[in-house]
Protein backbone atom coordinates (compact mmCIF):
# COMPACT_ATOMS: atom_id res chain seq x y z
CA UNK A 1 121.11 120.45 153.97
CA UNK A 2 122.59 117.32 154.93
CA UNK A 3 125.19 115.70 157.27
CA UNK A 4 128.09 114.19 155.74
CA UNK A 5 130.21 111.64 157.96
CA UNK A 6 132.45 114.13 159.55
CA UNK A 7 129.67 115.98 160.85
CA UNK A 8 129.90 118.45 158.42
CA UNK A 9 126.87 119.93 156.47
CA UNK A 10 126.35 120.22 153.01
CA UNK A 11 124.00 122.01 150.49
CA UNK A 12 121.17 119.92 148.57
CA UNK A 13 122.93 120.77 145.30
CA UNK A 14 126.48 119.22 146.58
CA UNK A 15 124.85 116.21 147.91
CA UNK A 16 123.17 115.41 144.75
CA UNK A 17 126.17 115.69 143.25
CA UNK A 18 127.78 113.39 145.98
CA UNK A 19 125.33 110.62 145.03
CA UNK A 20 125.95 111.02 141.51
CA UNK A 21 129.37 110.37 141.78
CA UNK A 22 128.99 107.16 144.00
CA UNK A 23 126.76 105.91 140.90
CA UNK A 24 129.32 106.59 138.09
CA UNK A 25 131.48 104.57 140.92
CA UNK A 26 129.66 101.64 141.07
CA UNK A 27 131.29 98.68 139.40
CA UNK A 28 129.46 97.11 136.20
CA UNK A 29 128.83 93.85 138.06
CA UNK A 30 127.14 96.26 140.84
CA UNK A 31 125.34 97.97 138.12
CA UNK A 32 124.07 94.38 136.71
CA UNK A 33 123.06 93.09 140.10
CA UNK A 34 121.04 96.57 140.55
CA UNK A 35 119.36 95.92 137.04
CA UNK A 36 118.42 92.36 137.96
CA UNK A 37 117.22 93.35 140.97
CA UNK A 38 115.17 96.24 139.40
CA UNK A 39 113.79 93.57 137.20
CA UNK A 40 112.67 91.37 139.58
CA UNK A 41 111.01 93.99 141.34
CA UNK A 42 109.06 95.33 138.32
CA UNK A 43 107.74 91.88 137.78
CA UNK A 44 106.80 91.27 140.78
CA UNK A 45 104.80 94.66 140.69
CA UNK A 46 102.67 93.15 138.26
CA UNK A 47 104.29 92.82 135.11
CA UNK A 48 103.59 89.58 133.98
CA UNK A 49 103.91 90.68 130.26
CA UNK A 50 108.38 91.00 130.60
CA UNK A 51 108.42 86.98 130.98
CA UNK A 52 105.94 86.76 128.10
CA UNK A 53 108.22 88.58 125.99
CA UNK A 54 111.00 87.36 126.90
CA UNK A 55 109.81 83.43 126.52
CA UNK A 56 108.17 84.88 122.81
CA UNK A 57 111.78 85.91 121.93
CA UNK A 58 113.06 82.82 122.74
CA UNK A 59 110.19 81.33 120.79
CA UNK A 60 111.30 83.51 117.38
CA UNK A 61 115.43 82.81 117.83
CA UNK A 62 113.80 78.57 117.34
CA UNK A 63 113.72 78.22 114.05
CA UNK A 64 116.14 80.40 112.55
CA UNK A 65 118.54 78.89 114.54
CA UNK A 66 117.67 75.44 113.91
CA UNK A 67 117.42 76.07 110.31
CA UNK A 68 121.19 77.46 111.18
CA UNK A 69 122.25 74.78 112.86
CA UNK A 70 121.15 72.02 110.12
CA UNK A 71 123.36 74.31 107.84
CA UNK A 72 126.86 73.83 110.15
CA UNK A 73 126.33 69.84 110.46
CA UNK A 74 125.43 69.47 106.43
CA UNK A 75 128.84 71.08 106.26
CA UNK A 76 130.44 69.12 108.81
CA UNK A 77 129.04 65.47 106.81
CA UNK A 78 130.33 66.52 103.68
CA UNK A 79 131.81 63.44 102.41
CA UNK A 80 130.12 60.71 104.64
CA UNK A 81 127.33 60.77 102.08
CA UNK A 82 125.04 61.36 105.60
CA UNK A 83 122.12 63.94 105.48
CA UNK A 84 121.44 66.19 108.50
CA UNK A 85 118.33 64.13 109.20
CA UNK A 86 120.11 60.98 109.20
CA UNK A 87 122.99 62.82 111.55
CA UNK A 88 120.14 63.32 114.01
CA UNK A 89 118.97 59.84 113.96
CA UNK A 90 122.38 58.03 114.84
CA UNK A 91 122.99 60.67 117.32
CA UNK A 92 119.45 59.54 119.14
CA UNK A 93 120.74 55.70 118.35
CA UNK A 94 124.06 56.91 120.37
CA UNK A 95 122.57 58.39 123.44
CA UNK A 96 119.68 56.25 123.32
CA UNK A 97 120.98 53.04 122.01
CA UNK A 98 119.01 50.01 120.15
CA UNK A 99 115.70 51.42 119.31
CA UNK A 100 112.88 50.64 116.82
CA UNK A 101 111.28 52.55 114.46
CA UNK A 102 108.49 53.79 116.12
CA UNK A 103 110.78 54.61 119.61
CA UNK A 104 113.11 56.72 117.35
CA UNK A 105 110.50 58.71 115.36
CA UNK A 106 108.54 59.71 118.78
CA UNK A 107 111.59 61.19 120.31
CA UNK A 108 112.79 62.94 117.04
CA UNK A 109 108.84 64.07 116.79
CA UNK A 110 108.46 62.87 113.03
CA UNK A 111 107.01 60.47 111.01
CA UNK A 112 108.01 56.86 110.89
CA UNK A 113 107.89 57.07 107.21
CA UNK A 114 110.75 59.22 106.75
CA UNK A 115 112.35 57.94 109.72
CA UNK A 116 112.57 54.60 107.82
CA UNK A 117 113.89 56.17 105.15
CA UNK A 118 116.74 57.16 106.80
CA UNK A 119 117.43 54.53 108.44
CA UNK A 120 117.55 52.45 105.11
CA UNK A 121 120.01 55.05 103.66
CA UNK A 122 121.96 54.63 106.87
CA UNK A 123 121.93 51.12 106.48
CA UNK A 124 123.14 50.93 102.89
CA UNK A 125 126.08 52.90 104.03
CA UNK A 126 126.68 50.51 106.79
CA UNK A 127 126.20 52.46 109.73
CA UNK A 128 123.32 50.82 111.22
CA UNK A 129 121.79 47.45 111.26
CA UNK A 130 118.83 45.37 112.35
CA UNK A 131 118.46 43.30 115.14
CA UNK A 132 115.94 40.95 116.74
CA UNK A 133 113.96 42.72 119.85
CA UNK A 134 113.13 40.63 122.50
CA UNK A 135 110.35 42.59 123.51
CA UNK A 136 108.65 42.30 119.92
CA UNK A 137 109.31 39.91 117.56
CA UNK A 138 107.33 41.77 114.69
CA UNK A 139 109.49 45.23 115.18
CA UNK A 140 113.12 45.23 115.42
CA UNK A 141 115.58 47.47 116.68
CA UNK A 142 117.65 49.23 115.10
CA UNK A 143 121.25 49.84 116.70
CA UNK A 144 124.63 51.32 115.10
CA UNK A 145 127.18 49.51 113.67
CA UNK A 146 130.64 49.69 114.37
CA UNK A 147 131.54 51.90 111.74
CA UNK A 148 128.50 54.26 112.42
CA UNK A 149 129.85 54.53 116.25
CA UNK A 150 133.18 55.77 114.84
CA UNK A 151 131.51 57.76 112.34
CA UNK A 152 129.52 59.74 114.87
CA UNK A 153 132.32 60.07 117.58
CA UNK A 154 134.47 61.80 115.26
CA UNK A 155 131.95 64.02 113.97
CA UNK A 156 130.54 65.57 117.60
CA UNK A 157 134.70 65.05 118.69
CA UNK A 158 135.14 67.71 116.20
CA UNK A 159 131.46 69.98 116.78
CA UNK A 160 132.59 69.66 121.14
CA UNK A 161 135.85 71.01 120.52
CA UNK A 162 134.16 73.84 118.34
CA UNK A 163 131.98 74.58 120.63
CA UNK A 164 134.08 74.67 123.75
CA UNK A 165 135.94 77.38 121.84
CA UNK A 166 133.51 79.49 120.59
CA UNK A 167 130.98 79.31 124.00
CA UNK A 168 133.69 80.09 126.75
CA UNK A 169 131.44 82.88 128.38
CA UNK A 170 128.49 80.03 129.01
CA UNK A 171 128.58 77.68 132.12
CA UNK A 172 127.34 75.01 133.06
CA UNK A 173 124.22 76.54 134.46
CA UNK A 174 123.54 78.64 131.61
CA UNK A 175 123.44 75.47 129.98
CA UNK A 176 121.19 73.74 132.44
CA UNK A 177 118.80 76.84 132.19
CA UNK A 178 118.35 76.68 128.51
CA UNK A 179 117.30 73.30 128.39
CA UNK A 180 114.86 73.38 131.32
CA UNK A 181 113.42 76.05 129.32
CA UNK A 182 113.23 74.66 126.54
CA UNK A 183 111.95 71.32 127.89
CA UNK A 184 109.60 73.53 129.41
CA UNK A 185 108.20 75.40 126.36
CA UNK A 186 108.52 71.53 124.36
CA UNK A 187 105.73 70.19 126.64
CA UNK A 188 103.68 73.22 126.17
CA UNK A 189 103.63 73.69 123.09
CA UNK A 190 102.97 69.83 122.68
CA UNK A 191 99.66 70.32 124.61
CA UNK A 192 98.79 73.24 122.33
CA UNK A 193 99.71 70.78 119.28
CA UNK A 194 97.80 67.65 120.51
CA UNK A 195 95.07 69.22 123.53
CA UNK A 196 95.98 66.81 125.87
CA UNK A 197 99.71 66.88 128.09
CA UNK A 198 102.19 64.19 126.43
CA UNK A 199 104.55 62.77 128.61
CA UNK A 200 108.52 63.78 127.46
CA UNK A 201 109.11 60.33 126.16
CA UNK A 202 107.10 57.21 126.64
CA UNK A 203 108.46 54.02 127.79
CA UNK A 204 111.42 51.85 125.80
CA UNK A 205 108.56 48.86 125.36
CA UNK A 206 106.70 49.48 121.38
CA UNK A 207 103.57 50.45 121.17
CA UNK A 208 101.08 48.22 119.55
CA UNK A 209 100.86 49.55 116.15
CA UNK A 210 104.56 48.96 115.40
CA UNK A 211 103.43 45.69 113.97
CA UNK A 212 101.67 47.83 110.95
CA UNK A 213 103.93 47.30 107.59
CA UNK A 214 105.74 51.00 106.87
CA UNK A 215 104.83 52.09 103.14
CA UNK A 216 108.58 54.05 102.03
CA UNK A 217 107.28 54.35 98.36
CA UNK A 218 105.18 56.99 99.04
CA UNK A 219 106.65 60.19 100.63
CA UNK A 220 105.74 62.06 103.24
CA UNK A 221 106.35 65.78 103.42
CA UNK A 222 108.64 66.75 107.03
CA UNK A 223 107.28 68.64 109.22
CA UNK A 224 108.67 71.88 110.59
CA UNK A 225 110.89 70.10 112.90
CA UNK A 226 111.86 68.03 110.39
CA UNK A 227 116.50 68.94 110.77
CA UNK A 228 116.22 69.17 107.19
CA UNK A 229 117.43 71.82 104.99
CA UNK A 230 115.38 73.11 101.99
């Protein structure tokens, strides 16, 4: 028997009932907060293996959706005579401006060799061009050209208002979590690669082997992070 808040008493049987109720009350963003909570509490119980899974599922979403991702920009180039790898190299020029070589093959994590490749398409279409670098006079920078500014701020004009459309339900901080995350699983999974922590990007100065000539007649296979398609 229990006491209900008029003083009254009620049988086990009604009161279970009672509480049942109040749960099939319970709004969904109650329910949510309950299962977060729940969560939280199981991990913290000793459960190490639910982040685990969760960061491997993360992990096994990577490459499909990169390999997904390379398809919708091919798409969105067709006509500019631009590959998807060359896409991702003026978009590093953009946010990263003037850089050489070298500079833009570290932070795209390839080799130079097809790096300069692309950059000598790029060139031939006119959307990049060399200049002199102060810092080395044996390596020079590569910036964009007029043209390849325009080019590239009409093509992520158009992919921002697509995805503005299709990702209403994200905010900001969704945002903000997925890329610690994945800047967190990057540098992990670059000590796994190379057995020794590598810092996120090293400084804008060349390294010294820039000076070494870059052979483009001989063609190196991409890697897996290569934004290439098949």
């Amino acid at each position: 028997m229990s006491v209900d808040e008029g003083g009254a008493t009620k049988p086990k049987g009604a009161e279970r009932k009672y509480a049942e109720h109040e749960g099939a009350e319970r709004t969904d963003a109650e329910q949510e907060r309950a299962g977060q909570v729940d969560a939280g509490e199981r991990m913290d119980a000793g459960e190490p293996a639910a982040v685990e899974d969760l960061l491997y599922g993360v992990i096994r979403r990577l490459w499909p959706l990169h390999r997904t991702i390379v398809r919708a920009v091919e798409r969105e180039l067709r006509g500019t005579g631009m590959t998807a790898g060359e896409h991702a190299l003026l978009d590093a020029l953009r946010a990263q401006g003037p850089r050489t070589v070298p500079q833009l093959a570290r932070s795209l994590d390839l080799d130079r060799q097809p790096v300069q490749r692309w950059v000598n398409h790029a060139a031939d279409l006119g959307l990049v061009v060399t200049a002199p670098n102060p810092a080395h006079r044996r390596s020079s920078l590569i910036r964009l050209t007029t043209e390849g500014s325009e080019v590239m701020r009409g093509i992520q004009d158009s992919e921002a208002a697509e995805l503005r459309r299709g990702l209403t339900d994200l905010s900001a901080a969704d945002v903000r979590t997925a890329l610690r995350v994945l800047d967190r699983l990057g540098e992990e999974f670059r000590h796994l690669a190379d057995g020794s922590r590598v810092p996120s990007e090293e400084s804008g100065n060349p390294d010294i082997s820039e000076s070494t000539p870059i052979d483009t007649t001989q063609p190196t296979e991409p890697t897996p992070t290569t934004p290439t398609a098949p």
